[in-house]
C-alpha atoms as a PDB file:
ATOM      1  CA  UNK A   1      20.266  21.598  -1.878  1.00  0.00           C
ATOM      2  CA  UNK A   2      21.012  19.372   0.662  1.00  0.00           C
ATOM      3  CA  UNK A   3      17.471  19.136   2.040  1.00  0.00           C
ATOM      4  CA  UNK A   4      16.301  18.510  -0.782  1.00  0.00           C
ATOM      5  CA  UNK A   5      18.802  15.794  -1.859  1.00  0.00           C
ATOM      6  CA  UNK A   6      17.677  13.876   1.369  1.00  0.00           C
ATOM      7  CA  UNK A   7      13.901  14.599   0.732  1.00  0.00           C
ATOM      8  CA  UNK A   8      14.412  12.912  -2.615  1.00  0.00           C
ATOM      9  CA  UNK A   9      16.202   9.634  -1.016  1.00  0.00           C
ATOM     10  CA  UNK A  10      13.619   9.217   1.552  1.00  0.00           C
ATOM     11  CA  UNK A  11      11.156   8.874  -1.116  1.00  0.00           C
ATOM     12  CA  UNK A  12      13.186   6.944  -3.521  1.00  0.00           C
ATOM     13  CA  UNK A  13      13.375   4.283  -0.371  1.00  0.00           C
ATOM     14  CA  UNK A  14       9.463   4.968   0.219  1.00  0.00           C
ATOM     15  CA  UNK A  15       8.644   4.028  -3.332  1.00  0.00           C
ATOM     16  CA  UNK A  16      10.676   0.757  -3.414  1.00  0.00           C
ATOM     17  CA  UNK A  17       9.390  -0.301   0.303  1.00  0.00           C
ATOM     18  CA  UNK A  18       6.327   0.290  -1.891  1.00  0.00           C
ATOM     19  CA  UNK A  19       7.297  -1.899  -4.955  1.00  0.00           C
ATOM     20  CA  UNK A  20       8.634  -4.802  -2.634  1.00  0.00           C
ATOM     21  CA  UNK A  21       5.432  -5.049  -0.710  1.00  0.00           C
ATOM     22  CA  UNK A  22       3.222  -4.972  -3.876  1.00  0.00           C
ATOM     23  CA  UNK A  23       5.521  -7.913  -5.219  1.00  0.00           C
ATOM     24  CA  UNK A  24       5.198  -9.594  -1.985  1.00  0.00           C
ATOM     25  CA  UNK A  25       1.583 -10.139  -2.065  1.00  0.00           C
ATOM     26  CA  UNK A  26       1.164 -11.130  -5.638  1.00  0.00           C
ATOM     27  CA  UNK A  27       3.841 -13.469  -4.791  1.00  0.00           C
ATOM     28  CA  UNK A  28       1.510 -14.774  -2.228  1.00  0.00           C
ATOM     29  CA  UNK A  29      -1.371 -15.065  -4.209  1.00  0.00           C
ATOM     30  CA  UNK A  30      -2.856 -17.931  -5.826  1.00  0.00           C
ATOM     31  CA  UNK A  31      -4.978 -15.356  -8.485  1.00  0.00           C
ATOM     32  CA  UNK A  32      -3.111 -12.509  -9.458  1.00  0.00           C
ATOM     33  CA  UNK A  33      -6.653 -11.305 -10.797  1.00  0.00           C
ATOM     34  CA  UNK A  34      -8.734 -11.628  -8.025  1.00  0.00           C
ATOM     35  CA  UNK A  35      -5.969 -10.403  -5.404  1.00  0.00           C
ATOM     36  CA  UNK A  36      -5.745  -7.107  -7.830  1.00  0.00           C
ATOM     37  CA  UNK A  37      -9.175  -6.846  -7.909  1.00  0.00           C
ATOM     38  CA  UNK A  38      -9.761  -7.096  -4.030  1.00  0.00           C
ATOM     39  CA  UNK A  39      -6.960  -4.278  -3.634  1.00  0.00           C
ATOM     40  CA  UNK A  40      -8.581  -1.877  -6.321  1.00  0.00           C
ATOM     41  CA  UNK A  41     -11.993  -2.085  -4.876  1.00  0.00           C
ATOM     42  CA  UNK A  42     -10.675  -1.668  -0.946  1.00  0.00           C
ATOM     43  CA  UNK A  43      -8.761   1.607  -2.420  1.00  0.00           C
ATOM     44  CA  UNK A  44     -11.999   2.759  -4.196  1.00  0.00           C
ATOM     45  CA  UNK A  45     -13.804   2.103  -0.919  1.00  0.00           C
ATOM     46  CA  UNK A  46     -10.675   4.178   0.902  1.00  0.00           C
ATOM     47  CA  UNK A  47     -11.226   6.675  -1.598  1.00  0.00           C
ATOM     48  CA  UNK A  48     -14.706   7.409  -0.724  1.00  0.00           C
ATOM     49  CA  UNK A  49     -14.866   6.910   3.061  1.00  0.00           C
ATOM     50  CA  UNK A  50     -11.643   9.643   3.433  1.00  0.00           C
ATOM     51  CA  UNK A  51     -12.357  12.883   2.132  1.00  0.00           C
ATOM     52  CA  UNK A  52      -9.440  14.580   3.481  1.00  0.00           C
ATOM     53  CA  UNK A  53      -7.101  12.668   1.450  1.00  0.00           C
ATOM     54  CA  UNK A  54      -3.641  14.319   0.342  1.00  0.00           C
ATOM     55  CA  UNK A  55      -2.373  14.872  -2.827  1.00  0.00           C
ATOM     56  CA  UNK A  56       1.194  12.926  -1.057  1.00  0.00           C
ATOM     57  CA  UNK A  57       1.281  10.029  -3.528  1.00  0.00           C
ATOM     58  CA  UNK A  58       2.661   7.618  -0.482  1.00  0.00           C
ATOM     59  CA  UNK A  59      -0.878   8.497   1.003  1.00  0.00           C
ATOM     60  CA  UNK A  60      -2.965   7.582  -1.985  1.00  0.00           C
ATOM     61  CA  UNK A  61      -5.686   4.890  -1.378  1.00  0.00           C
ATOM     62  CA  UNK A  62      -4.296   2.333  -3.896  1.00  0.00           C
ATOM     63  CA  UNK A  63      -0.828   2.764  -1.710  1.00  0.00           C
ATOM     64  CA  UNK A  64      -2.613   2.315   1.771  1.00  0.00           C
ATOM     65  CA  UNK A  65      -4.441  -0.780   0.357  1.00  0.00           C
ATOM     66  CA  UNK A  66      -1.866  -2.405  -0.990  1.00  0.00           C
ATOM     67  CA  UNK A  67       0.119  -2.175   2.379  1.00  0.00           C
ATOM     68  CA  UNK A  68      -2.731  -3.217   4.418  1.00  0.00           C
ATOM     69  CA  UNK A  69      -3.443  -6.245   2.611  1.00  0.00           C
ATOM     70  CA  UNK A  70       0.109  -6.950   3.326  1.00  0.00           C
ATOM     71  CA  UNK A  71      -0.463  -7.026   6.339  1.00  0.00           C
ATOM     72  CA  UNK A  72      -3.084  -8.901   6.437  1.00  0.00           C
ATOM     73  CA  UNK A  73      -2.071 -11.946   4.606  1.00  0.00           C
ATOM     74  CA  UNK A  74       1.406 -12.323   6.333  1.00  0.00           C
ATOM     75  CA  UNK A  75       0.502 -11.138   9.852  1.00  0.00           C
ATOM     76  CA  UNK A  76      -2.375 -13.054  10.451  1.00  0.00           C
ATOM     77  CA  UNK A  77      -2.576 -12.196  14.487  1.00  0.00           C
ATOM     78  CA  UNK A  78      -3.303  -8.421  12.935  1.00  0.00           C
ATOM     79  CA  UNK A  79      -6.527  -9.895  12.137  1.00  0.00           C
ATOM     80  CA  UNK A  80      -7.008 -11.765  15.522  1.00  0.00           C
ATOM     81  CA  UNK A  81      -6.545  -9.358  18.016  1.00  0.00           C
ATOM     82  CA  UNK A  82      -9.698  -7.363  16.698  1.00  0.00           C
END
């Protein structure tokens, strides 16, 4: 019971670490549409590049794009030190 009382907290905070990052970079984008668009195609690509992919929904592609744009866009020197 316990276990899985703290299982379901850690995901609770997973999912709105999630939420606030997805707000974050529509926030920062000037076209909601194209920003949404360039995150659904990067997770298609994600999609088809890793096979192995879970069935963990904090591991789906749409999840790891979204983050990594993130990323991107406020941590420019990411993008730099390649």
């Amino acid at each position: 019971m316990i276990k899985t009382k703290k299982y379901n907290e850690d995901k609770i905070k997973d999912l709105q670490y999630i939420t606030y990052k997805t707000e974050e970079l529509l926030e920062l984008a000037n076209n909601r549409y194209k920003i949404t668009m360039q995150v659904a195609n990067r997770a298609k690509r994600r999609k088809y590049e890793d096979i192995d992919i879970i069935d963990d929904p904090l591991n789906k592609p749409i999840i790891r794009a979204i983050l990594e744009m993130v990323d991107e866009v406020t941590q420019p020197e990411i993008l730099n030190d390649l």
